[in-house]
PDB file of N, CA and C in Angstrom:
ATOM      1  N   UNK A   1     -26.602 -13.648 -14.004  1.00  0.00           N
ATOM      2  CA  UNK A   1     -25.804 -13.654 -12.811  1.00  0.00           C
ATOM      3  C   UNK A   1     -25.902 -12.306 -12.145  1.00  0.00           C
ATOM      4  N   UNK A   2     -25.153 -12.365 -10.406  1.00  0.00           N
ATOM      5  CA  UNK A   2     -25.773 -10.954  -9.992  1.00  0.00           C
ATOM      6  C   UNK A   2     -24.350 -10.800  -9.192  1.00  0.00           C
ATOM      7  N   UNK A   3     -23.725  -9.446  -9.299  1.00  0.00           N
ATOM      8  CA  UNK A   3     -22.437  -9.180  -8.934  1.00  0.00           C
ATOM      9  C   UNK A   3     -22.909  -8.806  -7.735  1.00  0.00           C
ATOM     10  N   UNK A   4     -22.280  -8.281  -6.681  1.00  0.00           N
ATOM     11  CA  UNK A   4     -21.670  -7.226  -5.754  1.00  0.00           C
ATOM     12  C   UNK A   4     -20.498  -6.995  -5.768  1.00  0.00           C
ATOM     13  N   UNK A   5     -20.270  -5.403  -5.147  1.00  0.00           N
ATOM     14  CA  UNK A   5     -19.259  -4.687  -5.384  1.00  0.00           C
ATOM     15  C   UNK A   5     -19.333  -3.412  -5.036  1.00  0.00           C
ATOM     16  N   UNK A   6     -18.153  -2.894  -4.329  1.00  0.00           N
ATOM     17  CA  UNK A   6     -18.182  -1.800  -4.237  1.00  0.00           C
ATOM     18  C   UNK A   6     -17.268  -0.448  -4.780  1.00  0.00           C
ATOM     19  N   UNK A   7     -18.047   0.291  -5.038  1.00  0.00           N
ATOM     20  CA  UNK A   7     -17.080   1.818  -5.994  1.00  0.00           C
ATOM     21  C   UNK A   7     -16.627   2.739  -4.373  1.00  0.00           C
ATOM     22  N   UNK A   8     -15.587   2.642  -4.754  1.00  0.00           N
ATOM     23  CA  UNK A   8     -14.660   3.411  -4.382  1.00  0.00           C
ATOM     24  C   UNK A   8     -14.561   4.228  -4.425  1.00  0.00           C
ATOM     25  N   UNK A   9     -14.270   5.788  -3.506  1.00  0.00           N
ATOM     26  CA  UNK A   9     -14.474   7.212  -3.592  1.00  0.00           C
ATOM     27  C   UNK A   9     -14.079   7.680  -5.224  1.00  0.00           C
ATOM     28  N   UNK A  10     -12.780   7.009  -5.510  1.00  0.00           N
ATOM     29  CA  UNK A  10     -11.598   7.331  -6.666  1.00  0.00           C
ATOM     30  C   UNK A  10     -12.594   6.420  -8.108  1.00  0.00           C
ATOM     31  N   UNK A  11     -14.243   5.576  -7.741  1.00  0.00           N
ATOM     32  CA  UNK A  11     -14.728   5.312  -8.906  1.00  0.00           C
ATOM     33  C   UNK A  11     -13.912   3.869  -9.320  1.00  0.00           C
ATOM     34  N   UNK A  12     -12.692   3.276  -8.884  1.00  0.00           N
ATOM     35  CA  UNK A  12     -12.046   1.732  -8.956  1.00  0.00           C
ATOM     36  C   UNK A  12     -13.257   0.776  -8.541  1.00  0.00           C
ATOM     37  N   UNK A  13     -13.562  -0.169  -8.852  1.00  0.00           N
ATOM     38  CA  UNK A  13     -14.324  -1.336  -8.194  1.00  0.00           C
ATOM     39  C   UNK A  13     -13.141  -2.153  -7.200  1.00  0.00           C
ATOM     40  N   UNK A  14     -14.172  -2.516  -5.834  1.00  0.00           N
ATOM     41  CA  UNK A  14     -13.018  -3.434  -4.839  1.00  0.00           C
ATOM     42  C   UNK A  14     -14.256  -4.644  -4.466  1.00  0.00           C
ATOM     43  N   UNK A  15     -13.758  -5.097  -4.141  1.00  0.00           N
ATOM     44  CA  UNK A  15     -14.698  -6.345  -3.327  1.00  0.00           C
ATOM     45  C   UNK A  15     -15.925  -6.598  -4.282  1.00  0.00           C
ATOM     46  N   UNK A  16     -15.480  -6.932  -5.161  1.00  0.00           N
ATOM     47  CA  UNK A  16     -16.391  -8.184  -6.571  1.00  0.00           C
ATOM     48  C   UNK A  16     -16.449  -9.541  -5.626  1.00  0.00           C
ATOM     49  N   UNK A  17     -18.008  -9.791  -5.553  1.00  0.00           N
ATOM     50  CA  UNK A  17     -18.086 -11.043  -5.615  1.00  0.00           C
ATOM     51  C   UNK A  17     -19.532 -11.500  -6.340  1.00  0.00           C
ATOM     52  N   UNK A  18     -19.941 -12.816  -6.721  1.00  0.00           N
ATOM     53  CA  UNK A  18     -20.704 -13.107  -7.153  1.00  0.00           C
ATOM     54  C   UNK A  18     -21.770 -13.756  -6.390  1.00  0.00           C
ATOM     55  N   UNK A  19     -23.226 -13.102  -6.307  1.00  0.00           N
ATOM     56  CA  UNK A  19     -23.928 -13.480  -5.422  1.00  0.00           C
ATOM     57  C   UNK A  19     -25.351 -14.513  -5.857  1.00  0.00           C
ATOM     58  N   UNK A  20     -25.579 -14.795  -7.231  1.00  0.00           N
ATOM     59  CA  UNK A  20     -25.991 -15.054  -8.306  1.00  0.00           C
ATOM     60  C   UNK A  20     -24.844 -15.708  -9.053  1.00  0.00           C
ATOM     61  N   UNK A  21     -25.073 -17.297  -9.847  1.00  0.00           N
ATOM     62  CA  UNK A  21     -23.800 -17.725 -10.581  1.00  0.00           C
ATOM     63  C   UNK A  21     -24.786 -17.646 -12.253  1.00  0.00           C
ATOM     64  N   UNK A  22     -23.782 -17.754 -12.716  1.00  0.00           N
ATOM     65  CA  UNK A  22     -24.490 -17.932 -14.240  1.00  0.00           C
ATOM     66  C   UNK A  22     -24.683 -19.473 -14.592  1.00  0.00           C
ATOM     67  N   UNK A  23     -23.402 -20.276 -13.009  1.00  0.00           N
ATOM     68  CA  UNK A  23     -23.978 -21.503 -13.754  1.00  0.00           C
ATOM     69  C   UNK A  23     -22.169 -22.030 -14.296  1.00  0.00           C
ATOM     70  N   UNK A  24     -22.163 -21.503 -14.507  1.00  0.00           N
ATOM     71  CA  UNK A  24     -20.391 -21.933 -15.115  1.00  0.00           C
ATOM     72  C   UNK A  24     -19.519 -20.615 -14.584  1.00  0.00           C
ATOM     73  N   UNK A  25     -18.814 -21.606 -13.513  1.00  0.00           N
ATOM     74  CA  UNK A  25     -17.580 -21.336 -13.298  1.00  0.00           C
ATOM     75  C   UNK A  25     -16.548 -19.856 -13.975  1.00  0.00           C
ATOM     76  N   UNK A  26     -16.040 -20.225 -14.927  1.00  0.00           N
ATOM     77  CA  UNK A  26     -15.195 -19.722 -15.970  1.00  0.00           C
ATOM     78  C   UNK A  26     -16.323 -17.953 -16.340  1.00  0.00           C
ATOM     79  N   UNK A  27     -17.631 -18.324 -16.836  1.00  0.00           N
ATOM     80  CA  UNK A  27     -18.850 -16.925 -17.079  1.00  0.00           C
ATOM     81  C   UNK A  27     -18.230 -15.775 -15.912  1.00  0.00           C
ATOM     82  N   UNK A  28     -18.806 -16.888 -14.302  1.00  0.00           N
ATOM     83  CA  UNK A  28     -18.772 -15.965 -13.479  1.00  0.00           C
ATOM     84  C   UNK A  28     -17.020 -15.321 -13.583  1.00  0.00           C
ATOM     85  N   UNK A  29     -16.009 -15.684 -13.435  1.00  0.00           N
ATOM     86  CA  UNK A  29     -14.385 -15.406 -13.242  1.00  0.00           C
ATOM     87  C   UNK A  29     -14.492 -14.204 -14.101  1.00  0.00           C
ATOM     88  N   UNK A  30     -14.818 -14.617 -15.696  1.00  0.00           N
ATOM     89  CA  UNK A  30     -14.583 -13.180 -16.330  1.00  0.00           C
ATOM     90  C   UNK A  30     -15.449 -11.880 -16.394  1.00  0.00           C
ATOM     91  N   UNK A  31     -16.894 -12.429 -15.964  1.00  0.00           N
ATOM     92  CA  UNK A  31     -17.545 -10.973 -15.316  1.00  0.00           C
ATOM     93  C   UNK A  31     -16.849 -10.275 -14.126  1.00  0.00           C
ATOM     94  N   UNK A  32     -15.960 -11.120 -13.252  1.00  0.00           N
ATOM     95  CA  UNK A  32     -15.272 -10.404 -12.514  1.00  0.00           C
ATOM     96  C   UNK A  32     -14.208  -9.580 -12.729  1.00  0.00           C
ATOM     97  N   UNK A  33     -13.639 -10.038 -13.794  1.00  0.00           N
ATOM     98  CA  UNK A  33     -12.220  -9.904 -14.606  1.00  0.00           C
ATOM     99  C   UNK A  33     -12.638  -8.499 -15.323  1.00  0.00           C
ATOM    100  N   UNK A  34     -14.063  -8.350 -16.109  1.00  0.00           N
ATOM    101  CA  UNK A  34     -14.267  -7.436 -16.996  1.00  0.00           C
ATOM    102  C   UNK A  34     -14.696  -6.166 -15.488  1.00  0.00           C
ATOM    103  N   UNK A  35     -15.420  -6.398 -14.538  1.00  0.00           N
ATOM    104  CA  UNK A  35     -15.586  -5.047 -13.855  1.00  0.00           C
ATOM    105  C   UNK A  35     -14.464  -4.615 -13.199  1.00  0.00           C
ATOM    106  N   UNK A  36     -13.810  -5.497 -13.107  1.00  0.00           N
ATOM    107  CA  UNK A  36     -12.504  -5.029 -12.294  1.00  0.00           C
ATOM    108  C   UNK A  36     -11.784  -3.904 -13.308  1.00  0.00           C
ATOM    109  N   UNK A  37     -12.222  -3.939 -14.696  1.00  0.00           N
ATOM    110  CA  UNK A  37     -11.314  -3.026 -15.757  1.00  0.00           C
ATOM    111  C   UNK A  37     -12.361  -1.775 -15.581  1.00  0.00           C
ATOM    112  N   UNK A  38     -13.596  -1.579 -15.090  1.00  0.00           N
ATOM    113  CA  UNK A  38     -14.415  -0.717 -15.122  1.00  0.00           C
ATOM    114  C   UNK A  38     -14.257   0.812 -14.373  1.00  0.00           C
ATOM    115  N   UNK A  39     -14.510   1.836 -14.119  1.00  0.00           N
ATOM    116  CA  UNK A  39     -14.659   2.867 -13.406  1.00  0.00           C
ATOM    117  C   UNK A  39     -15.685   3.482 -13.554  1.00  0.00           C
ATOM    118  N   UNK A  40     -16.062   4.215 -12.287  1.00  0.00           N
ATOM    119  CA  UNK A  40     -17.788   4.523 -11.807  1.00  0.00           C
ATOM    120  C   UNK A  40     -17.574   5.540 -11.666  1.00  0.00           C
ATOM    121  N   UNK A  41     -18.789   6.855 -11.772  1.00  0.00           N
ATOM    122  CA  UNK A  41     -18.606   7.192 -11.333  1.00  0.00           C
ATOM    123  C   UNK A  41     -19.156   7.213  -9.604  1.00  0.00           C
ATOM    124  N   UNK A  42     -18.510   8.309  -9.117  1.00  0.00           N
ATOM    125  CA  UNK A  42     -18.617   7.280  -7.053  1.00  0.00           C
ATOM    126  C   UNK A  42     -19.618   8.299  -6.901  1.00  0.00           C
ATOM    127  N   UNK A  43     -20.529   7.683  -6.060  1.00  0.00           N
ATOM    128  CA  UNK A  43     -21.334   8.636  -4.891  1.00  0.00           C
ATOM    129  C   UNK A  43     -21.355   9.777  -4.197  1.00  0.00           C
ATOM    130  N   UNK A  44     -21.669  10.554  -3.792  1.00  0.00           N
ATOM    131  CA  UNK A  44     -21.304  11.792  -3.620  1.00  0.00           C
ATOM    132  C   UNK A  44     -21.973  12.186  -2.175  1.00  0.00           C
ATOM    133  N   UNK A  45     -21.642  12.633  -1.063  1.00  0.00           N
ATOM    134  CA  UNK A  45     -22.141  13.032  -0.120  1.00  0.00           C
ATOM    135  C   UNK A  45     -21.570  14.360   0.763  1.00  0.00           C
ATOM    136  N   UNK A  46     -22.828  15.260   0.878  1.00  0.00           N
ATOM    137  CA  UNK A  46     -22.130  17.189   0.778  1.00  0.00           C
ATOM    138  C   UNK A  46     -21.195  17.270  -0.277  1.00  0.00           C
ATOM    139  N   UNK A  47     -21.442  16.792  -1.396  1.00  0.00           N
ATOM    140  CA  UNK A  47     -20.388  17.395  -2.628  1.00  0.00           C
ATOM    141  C   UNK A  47     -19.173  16.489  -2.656  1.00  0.00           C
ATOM    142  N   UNK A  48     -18.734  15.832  -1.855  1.00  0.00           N
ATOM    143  CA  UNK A  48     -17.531  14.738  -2.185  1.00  0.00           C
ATOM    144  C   UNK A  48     -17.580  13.770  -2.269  1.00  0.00           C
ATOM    145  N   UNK A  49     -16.895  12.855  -3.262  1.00  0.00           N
ATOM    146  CA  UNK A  49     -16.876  11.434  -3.243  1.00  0.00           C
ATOM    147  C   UNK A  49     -17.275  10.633  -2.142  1.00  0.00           C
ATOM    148  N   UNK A  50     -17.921   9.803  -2.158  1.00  0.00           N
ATOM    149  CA  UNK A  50     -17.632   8.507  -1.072  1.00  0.00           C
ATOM    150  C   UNK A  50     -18.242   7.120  -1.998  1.00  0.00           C
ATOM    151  N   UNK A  51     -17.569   5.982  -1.065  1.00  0.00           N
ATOM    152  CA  UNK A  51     -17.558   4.673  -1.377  1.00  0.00           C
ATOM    153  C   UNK A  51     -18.712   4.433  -1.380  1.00  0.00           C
ATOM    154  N   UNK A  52     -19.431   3.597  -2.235  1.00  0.00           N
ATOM    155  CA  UNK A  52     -20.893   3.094  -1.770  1.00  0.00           C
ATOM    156  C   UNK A  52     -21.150   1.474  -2.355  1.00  0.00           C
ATOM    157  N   UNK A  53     -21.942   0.743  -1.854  1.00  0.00           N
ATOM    158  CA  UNK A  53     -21.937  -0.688  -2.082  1.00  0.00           C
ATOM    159  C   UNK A  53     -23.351  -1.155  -3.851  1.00  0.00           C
ATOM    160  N   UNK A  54     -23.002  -1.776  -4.341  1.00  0.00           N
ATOM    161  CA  UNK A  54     -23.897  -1.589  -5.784  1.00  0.00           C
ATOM    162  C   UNK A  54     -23.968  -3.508  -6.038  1.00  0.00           C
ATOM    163  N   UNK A  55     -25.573  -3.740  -6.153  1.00  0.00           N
ATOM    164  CA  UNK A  55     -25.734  -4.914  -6.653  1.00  0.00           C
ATOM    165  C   UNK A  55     -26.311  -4.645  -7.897  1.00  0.00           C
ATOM    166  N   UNK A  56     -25.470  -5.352  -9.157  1.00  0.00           N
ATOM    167  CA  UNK A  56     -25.792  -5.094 -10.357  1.00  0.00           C
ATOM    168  C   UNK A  56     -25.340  -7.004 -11.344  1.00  0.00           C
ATOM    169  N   UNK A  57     -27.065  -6.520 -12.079  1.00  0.00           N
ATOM    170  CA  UNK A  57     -27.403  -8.081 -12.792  1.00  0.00           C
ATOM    171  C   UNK A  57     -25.775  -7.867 -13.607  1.00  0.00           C
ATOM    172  N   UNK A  58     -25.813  -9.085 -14.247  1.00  0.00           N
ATOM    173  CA  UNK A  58     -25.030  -8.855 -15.701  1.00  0.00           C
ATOM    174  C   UNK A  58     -25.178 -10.196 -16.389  1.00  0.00           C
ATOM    175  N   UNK A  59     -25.918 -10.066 -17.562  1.00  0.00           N
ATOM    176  CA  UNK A  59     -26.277 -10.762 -18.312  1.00  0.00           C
ATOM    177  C   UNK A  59     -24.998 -11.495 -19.844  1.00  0.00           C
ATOM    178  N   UNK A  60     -25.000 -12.375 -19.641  1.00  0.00           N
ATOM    179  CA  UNK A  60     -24.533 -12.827 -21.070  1.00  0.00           C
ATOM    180  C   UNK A  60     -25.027 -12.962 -21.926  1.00  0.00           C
ATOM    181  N   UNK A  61     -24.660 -13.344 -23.534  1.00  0.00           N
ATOM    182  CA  UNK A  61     -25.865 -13.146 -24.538  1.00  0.00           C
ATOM    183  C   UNK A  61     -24.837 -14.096 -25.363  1.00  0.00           C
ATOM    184  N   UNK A  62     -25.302 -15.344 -25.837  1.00  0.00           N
ATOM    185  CA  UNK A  62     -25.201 -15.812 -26.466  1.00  0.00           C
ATOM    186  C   UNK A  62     -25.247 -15.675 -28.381  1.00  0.00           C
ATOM    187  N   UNK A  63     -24.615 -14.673 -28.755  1.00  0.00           N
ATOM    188  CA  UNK A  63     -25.370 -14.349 -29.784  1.00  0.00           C
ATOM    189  C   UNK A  63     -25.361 -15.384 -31.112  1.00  0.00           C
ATOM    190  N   UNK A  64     -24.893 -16.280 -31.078  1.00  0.00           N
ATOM    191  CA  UNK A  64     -24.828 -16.877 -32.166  1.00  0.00           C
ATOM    192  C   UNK A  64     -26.006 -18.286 -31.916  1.00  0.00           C
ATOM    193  N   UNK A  65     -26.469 -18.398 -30.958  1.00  0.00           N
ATOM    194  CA  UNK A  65     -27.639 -18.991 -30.248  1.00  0.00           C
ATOM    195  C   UNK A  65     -28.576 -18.071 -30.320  1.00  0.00           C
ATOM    196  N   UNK A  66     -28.438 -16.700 -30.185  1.00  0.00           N
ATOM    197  CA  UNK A  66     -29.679 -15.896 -30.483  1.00  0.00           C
ATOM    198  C   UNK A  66     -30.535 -15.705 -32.028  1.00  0.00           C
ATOM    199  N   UNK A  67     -29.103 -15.756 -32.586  1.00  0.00           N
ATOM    200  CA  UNK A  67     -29.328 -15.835 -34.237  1.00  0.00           C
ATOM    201  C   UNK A  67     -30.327 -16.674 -34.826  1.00  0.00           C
ATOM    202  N   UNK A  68     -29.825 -18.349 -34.278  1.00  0.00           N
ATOM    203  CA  UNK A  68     -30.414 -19.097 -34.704  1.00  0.00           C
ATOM    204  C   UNK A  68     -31.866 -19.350 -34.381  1.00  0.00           C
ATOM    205  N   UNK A  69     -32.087 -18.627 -33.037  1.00  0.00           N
ATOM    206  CA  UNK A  69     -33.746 -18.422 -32.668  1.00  0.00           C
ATOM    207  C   UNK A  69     -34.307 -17.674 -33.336  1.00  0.00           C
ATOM    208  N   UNK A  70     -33.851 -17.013 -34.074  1.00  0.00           N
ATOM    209  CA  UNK A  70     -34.728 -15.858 -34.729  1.00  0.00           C
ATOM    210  C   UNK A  70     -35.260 -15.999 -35.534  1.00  0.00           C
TER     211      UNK A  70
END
């Protein structure tokens, strides 16, 4: 799946959305749920913070399905 989002001078994530689904509903909600707990650090322009916009994958991993492939 593929987020957007943007960091905030203060490094908070605002405006999560999903632009890429994983496919289930519920996957995408808590990748949103988990960056929203995240902090960045923010962008920097002449030496101070600023907001900047970030498209970033995020993968799930099945690991107990991975196991059994192995």
């Amino acid at each position: 799946m593929t987020l957007h989002f943007t960091v905030e001078a203060d490094g908070k994530v605002s405006k999560a959305a999903v632009i890429r689904s994983s496919g289930y509903p519920a996957l995408d909600q808590a990748a949103r749920d988990a960056l929203a707990q995240c902090a960045f650090q923010p962008e920097t322009l002449d030496g101070k913070p600023v907001a900047s916009k970030v498209i970033m994958p995020y993968q799930w991993i099945n690991e107990s399905v991975d196991k059994v492939e192995r």
